[in-house]
C-alpha atoms as a PDB file:
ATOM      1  CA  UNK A   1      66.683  78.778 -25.905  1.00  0.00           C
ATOM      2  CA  UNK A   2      69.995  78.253 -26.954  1.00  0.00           C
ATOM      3  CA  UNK A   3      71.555  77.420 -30.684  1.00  0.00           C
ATOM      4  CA  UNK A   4      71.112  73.909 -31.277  1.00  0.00           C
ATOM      5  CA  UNK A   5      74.302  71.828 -31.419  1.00  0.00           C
ATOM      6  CA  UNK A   6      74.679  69.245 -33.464  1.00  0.00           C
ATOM      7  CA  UNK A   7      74.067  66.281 -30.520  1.00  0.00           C
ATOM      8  CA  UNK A   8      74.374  63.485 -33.294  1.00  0.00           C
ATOM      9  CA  UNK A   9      78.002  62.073 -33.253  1.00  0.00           C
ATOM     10  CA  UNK A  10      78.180  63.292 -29.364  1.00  0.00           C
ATOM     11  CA  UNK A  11      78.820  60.927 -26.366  1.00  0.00           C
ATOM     12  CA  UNK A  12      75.831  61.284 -23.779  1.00  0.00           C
ATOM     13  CA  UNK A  13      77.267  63.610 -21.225  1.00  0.00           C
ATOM     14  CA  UNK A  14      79.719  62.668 -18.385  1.00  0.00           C
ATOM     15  CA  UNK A  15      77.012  64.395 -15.572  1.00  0.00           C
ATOM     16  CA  UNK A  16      74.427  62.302 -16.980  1.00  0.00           C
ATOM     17  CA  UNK A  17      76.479  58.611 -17.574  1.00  0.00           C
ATOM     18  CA  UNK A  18      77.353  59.384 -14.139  1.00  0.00           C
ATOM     19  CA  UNK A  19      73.989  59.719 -12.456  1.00  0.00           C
ATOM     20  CA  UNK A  20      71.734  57.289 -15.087  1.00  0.00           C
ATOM     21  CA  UNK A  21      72.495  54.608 -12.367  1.00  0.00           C
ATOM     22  CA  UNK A  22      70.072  55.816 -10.509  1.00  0.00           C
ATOM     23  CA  UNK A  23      66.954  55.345 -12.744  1.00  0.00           C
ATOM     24  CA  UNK A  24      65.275  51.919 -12.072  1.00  0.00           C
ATOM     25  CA  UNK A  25      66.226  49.248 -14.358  1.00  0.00           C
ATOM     26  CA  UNK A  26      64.160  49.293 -17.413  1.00  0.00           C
ATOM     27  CA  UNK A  27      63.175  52.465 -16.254  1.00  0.00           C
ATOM     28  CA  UNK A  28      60.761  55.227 -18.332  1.00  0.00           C
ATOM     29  CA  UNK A  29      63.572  58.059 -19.360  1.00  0.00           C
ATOM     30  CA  UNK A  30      62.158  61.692 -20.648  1.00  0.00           C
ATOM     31  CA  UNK A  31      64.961  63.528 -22.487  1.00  0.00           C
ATOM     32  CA  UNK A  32      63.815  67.423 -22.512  1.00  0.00           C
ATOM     33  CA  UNK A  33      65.012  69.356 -25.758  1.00  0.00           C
ATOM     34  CA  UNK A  34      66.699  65.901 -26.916  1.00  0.00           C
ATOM     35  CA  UNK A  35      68.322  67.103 -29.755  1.00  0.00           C
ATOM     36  CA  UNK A  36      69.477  64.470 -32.062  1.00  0.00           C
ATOM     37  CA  UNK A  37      69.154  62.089 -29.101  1.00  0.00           C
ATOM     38  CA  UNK A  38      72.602  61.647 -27.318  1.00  0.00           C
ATOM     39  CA  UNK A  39      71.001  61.112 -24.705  1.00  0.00           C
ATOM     40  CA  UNK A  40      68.375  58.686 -25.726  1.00  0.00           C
ATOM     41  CA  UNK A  41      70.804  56.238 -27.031  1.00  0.00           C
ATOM     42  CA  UNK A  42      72.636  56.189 -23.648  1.00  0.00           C
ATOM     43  CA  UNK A  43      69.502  55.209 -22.077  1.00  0.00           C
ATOM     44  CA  UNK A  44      67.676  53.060 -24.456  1.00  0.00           C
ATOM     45  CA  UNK A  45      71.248  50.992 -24.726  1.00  0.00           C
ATOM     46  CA  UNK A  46      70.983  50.458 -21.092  1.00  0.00           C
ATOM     47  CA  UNK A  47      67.797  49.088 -21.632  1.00  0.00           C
ATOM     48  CA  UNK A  48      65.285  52.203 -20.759  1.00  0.00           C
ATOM     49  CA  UNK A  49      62.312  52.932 -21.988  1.00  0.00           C
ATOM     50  CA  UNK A  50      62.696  56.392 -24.060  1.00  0.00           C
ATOM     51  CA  UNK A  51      61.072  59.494 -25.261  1.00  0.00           C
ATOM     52  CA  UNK A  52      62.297  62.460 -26.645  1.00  0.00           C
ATOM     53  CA  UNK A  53      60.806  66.133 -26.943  1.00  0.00           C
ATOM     54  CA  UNK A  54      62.396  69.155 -29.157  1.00  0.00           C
ATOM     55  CA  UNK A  55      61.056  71.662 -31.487  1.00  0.00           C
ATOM     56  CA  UNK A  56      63.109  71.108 -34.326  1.00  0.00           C
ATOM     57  CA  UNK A  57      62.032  68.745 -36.850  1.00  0.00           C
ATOM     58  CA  UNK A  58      65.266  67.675 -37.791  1.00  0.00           C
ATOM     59  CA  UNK A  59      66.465  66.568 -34.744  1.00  0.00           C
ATOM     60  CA  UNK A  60      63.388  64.671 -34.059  1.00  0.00           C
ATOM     61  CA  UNK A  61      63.878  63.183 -37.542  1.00  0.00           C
ATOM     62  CA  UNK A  62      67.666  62.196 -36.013  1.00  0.00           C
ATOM     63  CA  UNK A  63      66.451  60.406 -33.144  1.00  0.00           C
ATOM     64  CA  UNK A  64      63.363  58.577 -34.291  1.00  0.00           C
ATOM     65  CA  UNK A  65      64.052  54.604 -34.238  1.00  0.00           C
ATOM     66  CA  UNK A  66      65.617  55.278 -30.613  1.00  0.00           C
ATOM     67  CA  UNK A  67      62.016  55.456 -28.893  1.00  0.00           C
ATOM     68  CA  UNK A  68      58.992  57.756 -28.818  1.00  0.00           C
ATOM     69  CA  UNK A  69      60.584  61.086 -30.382  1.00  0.00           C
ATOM     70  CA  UNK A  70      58.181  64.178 -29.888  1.00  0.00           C
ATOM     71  CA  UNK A  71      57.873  67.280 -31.999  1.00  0.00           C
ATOM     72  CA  UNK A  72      56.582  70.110 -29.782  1.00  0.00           C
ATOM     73  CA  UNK A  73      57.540  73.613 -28.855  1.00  0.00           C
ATOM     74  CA  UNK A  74      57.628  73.280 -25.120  1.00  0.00           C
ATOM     75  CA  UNK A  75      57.617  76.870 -24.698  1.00  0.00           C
ATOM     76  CA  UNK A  76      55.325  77.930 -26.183  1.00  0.00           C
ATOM     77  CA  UNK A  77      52.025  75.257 -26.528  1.00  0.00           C
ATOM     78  CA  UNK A  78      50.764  72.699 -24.179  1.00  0.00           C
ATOM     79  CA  UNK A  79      53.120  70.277 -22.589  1.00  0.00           C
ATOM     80  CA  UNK A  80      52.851  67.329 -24.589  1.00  0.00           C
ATOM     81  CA  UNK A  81      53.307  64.500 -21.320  1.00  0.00           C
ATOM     82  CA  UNK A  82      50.373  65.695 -19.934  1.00  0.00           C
ATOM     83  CA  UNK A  83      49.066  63.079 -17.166  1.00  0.00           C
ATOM     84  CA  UNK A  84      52.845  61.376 -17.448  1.00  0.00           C
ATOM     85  CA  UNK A  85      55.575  60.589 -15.674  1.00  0.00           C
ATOM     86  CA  UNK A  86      58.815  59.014 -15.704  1.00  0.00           C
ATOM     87  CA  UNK A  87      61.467  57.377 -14.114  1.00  0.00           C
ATOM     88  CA  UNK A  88      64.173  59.926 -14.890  1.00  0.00           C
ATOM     89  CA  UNK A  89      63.684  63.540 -16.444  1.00  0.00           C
ATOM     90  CA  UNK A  90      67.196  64.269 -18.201  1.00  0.00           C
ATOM     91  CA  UNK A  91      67.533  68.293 -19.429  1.00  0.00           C
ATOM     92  CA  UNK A  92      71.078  69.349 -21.047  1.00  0.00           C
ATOM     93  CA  UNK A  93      72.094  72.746 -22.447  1.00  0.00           C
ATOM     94  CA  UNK A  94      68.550  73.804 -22.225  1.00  0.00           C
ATOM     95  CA  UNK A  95      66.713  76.418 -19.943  1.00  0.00           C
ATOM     96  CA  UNK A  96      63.191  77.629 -19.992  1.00  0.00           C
ATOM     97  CA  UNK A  97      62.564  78.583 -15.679  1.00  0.00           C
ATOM     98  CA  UNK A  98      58.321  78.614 -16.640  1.00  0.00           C
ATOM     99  CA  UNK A  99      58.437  74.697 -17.365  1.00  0.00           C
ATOM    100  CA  UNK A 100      61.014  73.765 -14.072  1.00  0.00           C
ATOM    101  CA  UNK A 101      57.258  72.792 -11.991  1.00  0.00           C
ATOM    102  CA  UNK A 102      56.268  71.053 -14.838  1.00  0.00           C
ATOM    103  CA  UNK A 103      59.674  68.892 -15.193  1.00  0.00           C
ATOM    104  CA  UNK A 104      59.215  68.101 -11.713  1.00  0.00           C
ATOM    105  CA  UNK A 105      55.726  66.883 -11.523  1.00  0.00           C
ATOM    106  CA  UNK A 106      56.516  64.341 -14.769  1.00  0.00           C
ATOM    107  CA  UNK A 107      58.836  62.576 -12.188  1.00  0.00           C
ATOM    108  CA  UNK A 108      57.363  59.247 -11.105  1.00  0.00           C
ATOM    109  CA  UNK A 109      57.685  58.414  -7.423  1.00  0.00           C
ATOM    110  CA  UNK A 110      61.817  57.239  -7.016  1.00  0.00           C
ATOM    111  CA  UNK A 111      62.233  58.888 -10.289  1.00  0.00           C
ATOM    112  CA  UNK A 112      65.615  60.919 -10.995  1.00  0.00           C
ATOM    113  CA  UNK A 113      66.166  63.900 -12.117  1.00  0.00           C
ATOM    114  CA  UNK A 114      69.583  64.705 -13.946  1.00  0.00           C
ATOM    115  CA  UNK A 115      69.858  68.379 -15.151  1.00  0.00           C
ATOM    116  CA  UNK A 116      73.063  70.779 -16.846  1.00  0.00           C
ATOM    117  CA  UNK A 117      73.276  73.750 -18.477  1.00  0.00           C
ATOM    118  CA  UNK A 118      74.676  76.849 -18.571  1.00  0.00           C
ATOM    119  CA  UNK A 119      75.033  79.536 -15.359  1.00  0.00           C
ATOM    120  CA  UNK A 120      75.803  82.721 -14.699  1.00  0.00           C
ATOM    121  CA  UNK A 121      79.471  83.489 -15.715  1.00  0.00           C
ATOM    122  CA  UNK A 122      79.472  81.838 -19.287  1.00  0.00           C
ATOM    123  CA  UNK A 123      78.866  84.922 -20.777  1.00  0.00           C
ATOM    124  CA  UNK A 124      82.894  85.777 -19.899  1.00  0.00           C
ATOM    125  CA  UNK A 125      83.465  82.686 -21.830  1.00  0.00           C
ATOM    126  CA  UNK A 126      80.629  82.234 -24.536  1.00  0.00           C
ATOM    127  CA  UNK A 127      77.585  81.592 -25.695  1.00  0.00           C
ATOM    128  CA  UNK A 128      75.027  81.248 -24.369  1.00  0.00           C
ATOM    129  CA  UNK A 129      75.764  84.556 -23.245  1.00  0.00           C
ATOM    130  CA  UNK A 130      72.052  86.381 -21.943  1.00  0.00           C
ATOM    131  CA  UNK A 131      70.768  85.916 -18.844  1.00  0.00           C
ATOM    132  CA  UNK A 132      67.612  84.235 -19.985  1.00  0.00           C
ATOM    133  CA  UNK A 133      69.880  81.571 -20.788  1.00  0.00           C
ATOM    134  CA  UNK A 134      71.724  81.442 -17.559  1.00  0.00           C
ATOM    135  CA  UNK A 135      71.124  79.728 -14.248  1.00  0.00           C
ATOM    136  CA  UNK A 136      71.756  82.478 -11.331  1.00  0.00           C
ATOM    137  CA  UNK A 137      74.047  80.792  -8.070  1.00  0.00           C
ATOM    138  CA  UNK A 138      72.243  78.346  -6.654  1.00  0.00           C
ATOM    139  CA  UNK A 139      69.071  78.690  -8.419  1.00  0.00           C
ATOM    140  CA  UNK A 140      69.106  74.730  -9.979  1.00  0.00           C
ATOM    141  CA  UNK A 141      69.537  73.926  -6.339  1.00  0.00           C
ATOM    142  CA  UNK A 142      66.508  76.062  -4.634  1.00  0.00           C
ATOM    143  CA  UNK A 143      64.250  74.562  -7.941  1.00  0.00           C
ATOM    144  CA  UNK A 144      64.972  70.941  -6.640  1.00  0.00           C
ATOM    145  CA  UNK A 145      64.175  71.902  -3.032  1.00  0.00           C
ATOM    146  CA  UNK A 146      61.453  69.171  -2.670  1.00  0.00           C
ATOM    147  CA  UNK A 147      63.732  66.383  -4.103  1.00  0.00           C
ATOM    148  CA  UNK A 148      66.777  64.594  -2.353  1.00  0.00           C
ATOM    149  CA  UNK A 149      70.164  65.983  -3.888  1.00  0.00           C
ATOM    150  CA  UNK A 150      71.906  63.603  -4.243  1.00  0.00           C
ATOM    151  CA  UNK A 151      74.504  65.542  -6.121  1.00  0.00           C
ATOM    152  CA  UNK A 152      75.327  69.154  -7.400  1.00  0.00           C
ATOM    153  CA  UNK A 153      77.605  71.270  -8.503  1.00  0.00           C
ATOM    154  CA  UNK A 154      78.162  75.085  -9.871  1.00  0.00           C
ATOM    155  CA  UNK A 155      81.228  76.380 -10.670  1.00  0.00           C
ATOM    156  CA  UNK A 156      83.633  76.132 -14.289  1.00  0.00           C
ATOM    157  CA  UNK A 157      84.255  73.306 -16.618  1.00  0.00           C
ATOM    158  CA  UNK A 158      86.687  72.841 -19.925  1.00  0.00           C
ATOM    159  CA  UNK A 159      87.248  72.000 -22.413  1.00  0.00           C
ATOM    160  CA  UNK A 160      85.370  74.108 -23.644  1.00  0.00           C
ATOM    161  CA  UNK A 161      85.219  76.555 -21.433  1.00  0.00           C
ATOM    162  CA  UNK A 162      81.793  76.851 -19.545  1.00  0.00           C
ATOM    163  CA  UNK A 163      80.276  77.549 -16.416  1.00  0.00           C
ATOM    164  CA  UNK A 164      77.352  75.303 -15.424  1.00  0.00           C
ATOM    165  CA  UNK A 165      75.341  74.314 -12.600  1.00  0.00           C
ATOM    166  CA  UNK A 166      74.476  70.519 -12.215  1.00  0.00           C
ATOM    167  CA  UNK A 167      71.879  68.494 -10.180  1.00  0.00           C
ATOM    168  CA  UNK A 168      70.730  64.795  -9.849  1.00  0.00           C
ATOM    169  CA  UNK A 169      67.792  64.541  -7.416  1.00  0.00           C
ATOM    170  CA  UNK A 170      65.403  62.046  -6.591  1.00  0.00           C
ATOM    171  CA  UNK A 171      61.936  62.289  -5.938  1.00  0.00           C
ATOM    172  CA  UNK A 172      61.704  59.707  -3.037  1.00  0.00           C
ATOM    173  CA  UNK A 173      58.586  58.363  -1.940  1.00  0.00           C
ATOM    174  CA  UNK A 174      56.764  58.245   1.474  1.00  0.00           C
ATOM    175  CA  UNK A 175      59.116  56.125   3.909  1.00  0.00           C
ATOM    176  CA  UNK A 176      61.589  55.091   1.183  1.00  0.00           C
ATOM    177  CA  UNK A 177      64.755  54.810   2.349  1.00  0.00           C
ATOM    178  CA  UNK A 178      67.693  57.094   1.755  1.00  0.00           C
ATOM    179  CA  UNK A 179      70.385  54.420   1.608  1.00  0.00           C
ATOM    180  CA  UNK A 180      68.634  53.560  -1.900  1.00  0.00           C
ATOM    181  CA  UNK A 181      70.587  56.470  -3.232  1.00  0.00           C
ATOM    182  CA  UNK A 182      73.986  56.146  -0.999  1.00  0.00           C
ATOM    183  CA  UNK A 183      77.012  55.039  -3.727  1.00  0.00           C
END
């Protein structure tokens, strides 16, 4: 897991104000290792339902008022959704590979998922720098292989200076159409 950045005063990112129009209207939005809940006041502005999960108290303590905030190591005890699932799954600057089956079963039929972090080559740049941290090419993409891409992208990003990988995907239901999801 990587440092925790102070999220606070941050604008949700541009990947995920991009994609969020894809999660139904009033939609149920899970924001994995939230931080101090950039992301949840994007979404719950918009109108979404919204929960939040990290292991640090304080940041929990930061985005509590926003929604259903969650202190829980996700790496290390039980998943905390158990049973649930959401409209969209939103993950930032966070990568743990043994929980990527369990992100994608808490997606609700038509729910989105919209995922960045790190990859492979940020170590020339930064931190995160060790591999445990870092997506390999492609590997975001081969993870999502049961949902429609709708968009993705790997390469190098500044300011700063990072190299990411990117998805939003949608888990479409049986005989839902694909124009849905056309922009």
């Amino acid at each position: 897991m990587t440092a925790p950045e102070p999220h606070a005063s941050l604008a949700a990112s541009a990947w995920v104000q991009r994609w969020s129009q894809l999660v139904a209207q009033h939609g149920t939005v899970l924001d994995v290792a939230c931080g101090a809940g950039r992301h949840l006041r994007w979404f719950a502005s918009r109108g979404h339902v919204v929960t939040g999960v990290d292991r640090s108290a304080e940041a929990i303590a930061a985005a509590t008022g926003l929604g259903e905030a969650v202190l829980a190591d996700i790496e290390n005890g039980p998943w905390p959704f158990e049973g649930r699932q959401f409209d969209a799954v939103v993950v930032t600057n966070y990568l743990w590979r043994p929980l990527m089956p369990v992100l994608l079963a808490s997606l609700a039929e038509g729910g989105v998922l919209i995922y960045e972090t790190f990859a492979a080559g940020n170590e020339t740049v930064g931190k995160p720098s060790r591999p445990d941290f870092l997506l390999q090419p492609g590997e975001l993409l081969a993870a999502c292989a049961g949902l429609r891409v709708v968009a993705y992208e790997d390469g190098f990003l500044e300011p700063p200076a990072r190299f990411v990988q990117r998805i939003a995907a949608v888990a479409a239901g049986p005989g839902e159409p694909q124009s849905r999801y056309l922009l």
